[in-house]
PDB file of N, CA and C in Angstrom:
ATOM      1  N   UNK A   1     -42.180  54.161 126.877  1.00  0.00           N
ATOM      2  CA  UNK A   1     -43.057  53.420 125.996  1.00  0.00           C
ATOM      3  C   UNK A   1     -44.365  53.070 126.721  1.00  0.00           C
ATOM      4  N   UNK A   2     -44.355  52.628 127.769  1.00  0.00           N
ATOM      5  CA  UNK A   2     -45.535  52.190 128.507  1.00  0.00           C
ATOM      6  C   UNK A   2     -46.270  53.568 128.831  1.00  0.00           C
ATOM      7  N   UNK A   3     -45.610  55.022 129.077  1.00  0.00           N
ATOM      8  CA  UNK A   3     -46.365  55.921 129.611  1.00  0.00           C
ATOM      9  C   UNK A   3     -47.464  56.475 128.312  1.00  0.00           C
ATOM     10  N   UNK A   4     -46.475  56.115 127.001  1.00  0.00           N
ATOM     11  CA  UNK A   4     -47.269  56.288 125.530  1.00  0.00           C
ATOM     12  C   UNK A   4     -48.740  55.497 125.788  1.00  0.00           C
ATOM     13  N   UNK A   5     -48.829  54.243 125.399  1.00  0.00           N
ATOM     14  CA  UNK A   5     -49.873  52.975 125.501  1.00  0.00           C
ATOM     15  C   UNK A   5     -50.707  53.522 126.641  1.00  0.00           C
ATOM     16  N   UNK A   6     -50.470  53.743 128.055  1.00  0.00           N
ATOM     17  CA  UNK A   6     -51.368  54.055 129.107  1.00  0.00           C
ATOM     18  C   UNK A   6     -51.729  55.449 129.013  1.00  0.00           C
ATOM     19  N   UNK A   7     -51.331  56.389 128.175  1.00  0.00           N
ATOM     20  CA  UNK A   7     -51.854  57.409 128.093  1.00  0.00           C
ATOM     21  C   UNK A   7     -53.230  57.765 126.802  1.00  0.00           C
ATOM     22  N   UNK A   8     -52.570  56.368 125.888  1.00  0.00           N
ATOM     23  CA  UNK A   8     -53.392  56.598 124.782  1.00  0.00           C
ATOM     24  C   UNK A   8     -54.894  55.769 125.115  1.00  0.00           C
ATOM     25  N   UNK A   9     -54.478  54.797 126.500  1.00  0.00           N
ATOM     26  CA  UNK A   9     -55.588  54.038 126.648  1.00  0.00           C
ATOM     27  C   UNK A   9     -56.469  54.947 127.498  1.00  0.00           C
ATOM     28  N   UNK A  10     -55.747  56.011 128.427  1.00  0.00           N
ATOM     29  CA  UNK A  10     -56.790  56.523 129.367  1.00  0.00           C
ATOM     30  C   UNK A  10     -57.772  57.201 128.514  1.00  0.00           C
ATOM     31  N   UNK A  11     -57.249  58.273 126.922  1.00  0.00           N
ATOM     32  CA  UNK A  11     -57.607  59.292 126.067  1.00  0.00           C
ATOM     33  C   UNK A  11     -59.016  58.254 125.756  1.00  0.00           C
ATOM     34  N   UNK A  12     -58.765  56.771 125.360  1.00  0.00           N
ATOM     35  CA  UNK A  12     -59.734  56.510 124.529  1.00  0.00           C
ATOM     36  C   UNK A  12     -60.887  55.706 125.482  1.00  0.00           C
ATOM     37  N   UNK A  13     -60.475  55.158 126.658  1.00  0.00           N
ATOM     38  CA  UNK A  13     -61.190  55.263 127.421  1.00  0.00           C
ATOM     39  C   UNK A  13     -62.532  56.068 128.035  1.00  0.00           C
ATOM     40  N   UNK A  14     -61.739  57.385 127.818  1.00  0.00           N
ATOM     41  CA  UNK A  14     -62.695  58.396 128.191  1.00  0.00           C
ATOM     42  C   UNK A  14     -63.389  59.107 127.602  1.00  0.00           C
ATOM     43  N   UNK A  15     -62.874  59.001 126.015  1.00  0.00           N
ATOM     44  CA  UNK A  15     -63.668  59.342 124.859  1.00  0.00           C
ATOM     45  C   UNK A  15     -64.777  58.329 125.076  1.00  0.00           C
ATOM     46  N   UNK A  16     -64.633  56.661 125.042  1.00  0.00           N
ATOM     47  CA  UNK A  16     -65.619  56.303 124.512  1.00  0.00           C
ATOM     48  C   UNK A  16     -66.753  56.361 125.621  1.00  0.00           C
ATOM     49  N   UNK A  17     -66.099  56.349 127.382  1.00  0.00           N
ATOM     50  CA  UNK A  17     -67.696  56.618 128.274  1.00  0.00           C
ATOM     51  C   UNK A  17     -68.506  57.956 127.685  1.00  0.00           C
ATOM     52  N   UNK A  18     -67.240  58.934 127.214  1.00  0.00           N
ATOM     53  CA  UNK A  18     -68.168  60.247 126.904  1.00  0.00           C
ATOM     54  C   UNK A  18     -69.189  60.067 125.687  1.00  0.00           C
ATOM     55  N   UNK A  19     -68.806  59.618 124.663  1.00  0.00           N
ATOM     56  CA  UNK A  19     -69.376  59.488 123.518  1.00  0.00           C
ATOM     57  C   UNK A  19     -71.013  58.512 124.232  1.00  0.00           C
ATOM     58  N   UNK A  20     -70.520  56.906 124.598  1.00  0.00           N
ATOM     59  CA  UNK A  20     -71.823  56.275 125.736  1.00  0.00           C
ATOM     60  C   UNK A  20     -72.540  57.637 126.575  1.00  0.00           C
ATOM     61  N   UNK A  21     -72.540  57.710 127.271  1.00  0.00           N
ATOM     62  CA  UNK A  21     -73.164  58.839 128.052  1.00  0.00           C
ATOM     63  C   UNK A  21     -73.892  60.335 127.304  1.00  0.00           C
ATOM     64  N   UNK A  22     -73.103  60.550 125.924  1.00  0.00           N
ATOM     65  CA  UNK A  22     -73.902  61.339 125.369  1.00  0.00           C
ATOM     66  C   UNK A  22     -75.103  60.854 124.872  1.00  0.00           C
ATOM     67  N   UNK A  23     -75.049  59.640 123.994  1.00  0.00           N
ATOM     68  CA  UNK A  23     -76.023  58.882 123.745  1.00  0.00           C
ATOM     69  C   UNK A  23     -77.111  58.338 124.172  1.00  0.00           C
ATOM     70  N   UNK A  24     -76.850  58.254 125.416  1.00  0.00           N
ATOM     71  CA  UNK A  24     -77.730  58.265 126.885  1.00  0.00           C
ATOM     72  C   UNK A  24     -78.629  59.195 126.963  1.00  0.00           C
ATOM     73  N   UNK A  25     -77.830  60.528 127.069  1.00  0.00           N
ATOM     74  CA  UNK A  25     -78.604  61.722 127.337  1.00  0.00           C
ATOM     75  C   UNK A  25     -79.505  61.763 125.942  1.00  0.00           C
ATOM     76  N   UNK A  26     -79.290  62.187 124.865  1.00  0.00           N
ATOM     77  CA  UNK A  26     -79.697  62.681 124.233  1.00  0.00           C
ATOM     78  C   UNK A  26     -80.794  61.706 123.474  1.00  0.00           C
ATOM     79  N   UNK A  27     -80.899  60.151 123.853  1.00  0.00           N
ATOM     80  CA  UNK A  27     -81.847  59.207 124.188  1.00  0.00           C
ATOM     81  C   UNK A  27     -82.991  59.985 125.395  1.00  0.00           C
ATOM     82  N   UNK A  28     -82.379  60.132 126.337  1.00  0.00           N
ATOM     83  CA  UNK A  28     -83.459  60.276 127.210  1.00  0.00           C
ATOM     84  C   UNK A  28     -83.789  61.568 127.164  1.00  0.00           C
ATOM     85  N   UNK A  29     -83.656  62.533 126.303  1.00  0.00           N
ATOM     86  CA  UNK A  29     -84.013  64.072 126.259  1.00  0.00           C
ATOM     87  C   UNK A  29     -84.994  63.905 124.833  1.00  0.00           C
ATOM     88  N   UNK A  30     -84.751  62.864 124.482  1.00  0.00           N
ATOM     89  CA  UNK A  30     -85.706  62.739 122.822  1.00  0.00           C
ATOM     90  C   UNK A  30     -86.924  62.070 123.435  1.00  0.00           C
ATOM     91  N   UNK A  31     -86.489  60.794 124.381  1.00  0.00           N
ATOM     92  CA  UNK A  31     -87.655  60.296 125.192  1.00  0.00           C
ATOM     93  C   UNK A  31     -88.481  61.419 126.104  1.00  0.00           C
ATOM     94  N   UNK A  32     -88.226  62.339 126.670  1.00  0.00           N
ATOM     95  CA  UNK A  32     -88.775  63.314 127.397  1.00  0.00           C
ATOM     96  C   UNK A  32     -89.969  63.933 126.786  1.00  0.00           C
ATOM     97  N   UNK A  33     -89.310  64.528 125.269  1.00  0.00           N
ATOM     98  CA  UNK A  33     -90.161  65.424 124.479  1.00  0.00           C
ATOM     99  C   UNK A  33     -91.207  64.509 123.904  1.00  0.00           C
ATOM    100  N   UNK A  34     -90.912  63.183 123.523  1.00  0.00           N
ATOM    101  CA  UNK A  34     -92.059  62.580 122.828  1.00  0.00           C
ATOM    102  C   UNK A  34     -93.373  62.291 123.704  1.00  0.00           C
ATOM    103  N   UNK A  35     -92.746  62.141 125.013  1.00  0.00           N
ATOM    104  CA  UNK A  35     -93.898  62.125 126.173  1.00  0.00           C
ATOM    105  C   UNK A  35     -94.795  63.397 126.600  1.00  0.00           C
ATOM    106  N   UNK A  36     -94.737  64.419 126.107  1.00  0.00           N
ATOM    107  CA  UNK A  36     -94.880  65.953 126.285  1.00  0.00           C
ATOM    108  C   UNK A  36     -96.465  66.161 125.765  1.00  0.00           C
ATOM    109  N   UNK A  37     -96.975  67.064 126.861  1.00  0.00           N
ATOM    110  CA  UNK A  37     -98.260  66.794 125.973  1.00  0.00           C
ATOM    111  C   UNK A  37     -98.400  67.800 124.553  1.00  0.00           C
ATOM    112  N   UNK A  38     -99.530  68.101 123.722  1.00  0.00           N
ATOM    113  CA  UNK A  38     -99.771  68.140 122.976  1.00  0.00           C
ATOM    114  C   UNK A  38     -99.337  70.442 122.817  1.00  0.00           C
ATOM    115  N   UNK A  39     -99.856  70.855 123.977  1.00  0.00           N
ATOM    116  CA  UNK A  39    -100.102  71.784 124.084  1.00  0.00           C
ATOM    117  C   UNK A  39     -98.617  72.506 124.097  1.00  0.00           C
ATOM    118  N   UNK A  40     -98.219  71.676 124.774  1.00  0.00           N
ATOM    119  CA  UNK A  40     -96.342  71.961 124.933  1.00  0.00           C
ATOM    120  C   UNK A  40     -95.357  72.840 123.834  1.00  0.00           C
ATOM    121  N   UNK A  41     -96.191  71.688 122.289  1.00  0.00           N
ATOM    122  CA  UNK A  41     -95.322  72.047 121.209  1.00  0.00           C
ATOM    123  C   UNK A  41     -95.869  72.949 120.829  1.00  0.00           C
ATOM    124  N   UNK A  42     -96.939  73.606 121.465  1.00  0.00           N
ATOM    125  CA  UNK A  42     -97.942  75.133 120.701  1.00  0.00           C
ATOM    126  C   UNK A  42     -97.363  76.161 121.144  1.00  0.00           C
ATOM    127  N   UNK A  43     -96.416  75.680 122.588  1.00  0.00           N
ATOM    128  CA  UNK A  43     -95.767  77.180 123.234  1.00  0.00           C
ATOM    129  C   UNK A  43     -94.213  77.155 122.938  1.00  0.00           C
ATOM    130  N   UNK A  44     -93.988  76.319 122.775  1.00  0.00           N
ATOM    131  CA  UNK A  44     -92.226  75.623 122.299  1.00  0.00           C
ATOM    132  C   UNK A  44     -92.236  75.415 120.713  1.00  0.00           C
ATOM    133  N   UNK A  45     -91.144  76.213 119.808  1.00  0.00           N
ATOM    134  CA  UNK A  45     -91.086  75.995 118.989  1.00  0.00           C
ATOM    135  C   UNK A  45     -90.375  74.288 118.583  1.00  0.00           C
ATOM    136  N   UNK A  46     -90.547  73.855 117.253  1.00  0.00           N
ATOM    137  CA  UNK A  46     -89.413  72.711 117.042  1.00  0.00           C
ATOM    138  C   UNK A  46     -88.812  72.761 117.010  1.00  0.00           C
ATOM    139  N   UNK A  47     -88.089  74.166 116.468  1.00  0.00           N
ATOM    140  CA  UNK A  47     -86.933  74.400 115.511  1.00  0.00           C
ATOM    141  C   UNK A  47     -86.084  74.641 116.927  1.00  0.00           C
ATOM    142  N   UNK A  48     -86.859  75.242 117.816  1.00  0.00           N
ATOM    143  CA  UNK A  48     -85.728  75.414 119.021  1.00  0.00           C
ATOM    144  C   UNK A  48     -85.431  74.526 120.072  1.00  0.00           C
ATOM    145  N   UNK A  49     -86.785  73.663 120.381  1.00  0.00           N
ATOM    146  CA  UNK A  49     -86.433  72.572 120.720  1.00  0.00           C
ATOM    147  C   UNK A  49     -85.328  71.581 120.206  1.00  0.00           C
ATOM    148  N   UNK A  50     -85.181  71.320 118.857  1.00  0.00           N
ATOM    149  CA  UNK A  50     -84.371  70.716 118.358  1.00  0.00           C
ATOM    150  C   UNK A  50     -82.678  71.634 118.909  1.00  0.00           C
ATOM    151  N   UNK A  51     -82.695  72.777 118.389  1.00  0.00           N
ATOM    152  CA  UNK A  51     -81.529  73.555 118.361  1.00  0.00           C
ATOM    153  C   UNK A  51     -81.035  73.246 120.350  1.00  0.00           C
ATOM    154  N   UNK A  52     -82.036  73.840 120.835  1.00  0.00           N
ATOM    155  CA  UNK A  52     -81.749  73.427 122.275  1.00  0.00           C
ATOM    156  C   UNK A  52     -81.107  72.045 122.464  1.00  0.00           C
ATOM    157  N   UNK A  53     -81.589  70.904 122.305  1.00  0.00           N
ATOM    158  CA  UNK A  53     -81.093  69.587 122.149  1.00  0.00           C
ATOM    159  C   UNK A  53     -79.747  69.188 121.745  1.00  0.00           C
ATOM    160  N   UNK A  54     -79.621  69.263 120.741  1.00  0.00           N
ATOM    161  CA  UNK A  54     -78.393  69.757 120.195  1.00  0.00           C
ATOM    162  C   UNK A  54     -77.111  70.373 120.600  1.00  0.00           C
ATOM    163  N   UNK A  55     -77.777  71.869 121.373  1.00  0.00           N
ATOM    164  CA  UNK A  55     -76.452  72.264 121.499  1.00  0.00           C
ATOM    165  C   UNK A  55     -76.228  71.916 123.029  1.00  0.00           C
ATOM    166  N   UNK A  56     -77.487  71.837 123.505  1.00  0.00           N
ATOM    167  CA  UNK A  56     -76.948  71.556 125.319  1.00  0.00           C
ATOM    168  C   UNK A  56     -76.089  69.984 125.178  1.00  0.00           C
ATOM    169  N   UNK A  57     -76.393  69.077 124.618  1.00  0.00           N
ATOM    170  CA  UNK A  57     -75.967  67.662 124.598  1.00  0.00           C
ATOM    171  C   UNK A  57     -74.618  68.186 124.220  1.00  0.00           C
ATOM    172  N   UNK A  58     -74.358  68.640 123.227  1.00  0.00           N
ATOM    173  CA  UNK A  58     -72.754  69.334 122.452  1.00  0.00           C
ATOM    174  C   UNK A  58     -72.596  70.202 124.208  1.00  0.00           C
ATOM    175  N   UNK A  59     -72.779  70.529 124.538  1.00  0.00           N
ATOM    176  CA  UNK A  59     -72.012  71.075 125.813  1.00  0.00           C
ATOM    177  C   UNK A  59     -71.560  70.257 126.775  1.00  0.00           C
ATOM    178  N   UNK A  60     -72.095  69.233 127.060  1.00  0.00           N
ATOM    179  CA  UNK A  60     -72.449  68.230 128.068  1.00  0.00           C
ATOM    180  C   UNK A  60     -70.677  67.145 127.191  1.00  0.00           C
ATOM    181  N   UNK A  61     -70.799  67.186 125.877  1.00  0.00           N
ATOM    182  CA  UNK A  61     -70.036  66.272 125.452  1.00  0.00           C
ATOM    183  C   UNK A  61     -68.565  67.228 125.689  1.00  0.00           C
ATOM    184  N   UNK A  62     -68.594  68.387 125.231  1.00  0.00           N
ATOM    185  CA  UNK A  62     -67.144  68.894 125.129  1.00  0.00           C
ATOM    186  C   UNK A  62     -66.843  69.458 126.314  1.00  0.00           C
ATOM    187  N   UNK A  63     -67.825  69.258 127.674  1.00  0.00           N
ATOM    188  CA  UNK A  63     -67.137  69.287 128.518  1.00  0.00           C
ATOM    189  C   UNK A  63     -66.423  68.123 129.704  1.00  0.00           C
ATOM    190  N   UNK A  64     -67.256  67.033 128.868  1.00  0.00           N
ATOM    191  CA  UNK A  64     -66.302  65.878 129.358  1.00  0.00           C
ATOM    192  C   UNK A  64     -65.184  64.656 128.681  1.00  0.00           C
ATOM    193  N   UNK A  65     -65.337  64.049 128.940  1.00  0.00           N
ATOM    194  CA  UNK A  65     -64.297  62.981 127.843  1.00  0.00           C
ATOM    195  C   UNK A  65     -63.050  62.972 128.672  1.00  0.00           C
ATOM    196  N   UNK A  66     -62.020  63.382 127.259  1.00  0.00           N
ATOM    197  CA  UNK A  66     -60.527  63.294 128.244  1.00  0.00           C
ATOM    198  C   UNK A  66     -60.185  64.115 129.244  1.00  0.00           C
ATOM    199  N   UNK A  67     -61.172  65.167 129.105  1.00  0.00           N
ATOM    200  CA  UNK A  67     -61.029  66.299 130.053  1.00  0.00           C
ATOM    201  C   UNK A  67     -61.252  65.955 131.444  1.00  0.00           C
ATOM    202  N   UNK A  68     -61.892  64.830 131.369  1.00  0.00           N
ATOM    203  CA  UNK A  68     -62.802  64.500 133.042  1.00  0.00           C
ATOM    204  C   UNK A  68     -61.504  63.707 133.479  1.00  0.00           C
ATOM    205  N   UNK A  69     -61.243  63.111 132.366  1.00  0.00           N
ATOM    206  CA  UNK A  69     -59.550  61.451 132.562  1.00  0.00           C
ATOM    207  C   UNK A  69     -58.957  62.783 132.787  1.00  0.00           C
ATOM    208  N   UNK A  70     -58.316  63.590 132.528  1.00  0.00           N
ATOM    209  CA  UNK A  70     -57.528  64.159 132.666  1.00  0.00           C
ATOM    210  C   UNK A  70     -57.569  65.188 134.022  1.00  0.00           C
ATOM    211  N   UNK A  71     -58.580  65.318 134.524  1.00  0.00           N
ATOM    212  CA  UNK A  71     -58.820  66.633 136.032  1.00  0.00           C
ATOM    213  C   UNK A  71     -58.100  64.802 136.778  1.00  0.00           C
ATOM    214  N   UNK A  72     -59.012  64.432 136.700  1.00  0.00           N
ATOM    215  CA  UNK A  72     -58.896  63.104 137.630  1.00  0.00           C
ATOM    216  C   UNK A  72     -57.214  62.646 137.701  1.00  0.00           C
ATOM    217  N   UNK A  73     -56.351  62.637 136.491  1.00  0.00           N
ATOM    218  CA  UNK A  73     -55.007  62.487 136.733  1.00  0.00           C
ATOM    219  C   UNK A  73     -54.420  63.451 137.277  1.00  0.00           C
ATOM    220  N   UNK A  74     -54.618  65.108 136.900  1.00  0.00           N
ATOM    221  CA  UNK A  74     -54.008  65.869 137.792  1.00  0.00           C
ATOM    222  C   UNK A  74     -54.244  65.345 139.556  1.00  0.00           C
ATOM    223  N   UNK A  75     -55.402  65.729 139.840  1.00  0.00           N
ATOM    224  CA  UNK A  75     -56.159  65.270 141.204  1.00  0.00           C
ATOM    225  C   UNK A  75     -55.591  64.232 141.557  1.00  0.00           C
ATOM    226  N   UNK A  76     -55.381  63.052 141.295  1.00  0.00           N
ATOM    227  CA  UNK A  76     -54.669  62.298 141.835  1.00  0.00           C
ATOM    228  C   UNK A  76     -52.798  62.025 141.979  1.00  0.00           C
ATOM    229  N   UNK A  77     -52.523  62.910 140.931  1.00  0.00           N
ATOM    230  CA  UNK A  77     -51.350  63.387 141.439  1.00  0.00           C
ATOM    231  C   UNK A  77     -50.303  64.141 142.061  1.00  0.00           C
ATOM    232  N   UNK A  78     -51.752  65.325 142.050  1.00  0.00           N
ATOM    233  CA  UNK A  78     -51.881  66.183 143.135  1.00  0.00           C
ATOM    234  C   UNK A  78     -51.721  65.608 144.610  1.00  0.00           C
ATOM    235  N   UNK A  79     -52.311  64.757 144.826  1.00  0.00           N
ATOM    236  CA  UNK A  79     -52.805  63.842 145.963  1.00  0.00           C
ATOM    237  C   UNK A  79     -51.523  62.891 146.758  1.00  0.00           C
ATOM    238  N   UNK A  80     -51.146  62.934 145.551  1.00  0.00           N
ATOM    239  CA  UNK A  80     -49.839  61.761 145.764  1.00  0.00           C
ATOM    240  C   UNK A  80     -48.322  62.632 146.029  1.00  0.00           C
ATOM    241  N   UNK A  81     -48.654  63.874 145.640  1.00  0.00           N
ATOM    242  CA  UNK A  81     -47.657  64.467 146.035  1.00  0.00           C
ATOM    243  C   UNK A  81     -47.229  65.326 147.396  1.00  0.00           C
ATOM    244  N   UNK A  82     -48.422  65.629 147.833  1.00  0.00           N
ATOM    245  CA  UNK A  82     -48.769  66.055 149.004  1.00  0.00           C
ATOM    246  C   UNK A  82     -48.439  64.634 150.194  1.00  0.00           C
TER     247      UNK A  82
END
């Protein structure tokens, strides 16, 4: 019963830094472009700028979360077994 509860707490734990931290990024990647000079958006489309944004942040997210809680529990039990 307890391994249930501490497993469901690590899952949501690490969802929610991931979800924080995407928000972060994709704050400070919107802040980047608005600072950009003028000439920037004449050689950079929007449509791909946007699409770029988008999908790199979506990479950044599905490669962390429970996945990161979860290397980190192997790794440390790795650790403990040795």
């Amino acid at each position: 019963c307890g391994t249930i509860v501490v497993g469901n707490f690590q899952v949501a734990f690490w969802s929610i830094a991931c979800e924080r931290q995407t928000r972060r990024l994709r704050e400070a990647l919107f802040r980047s472009i608005l600072h950009k000079e003028t000439s920037y958006f004449d050689t950079n489309k929007t449509g791909q700028l946007n699409t770029r944004l988008t999908e790199d942040v979506n990479k950044v997210h599905d490669g962390t979360g429970d996945k990161v809680g979860s290397a980190l529990q192997f790794f440390l039990l790795l650790l403990l077994v040795l």
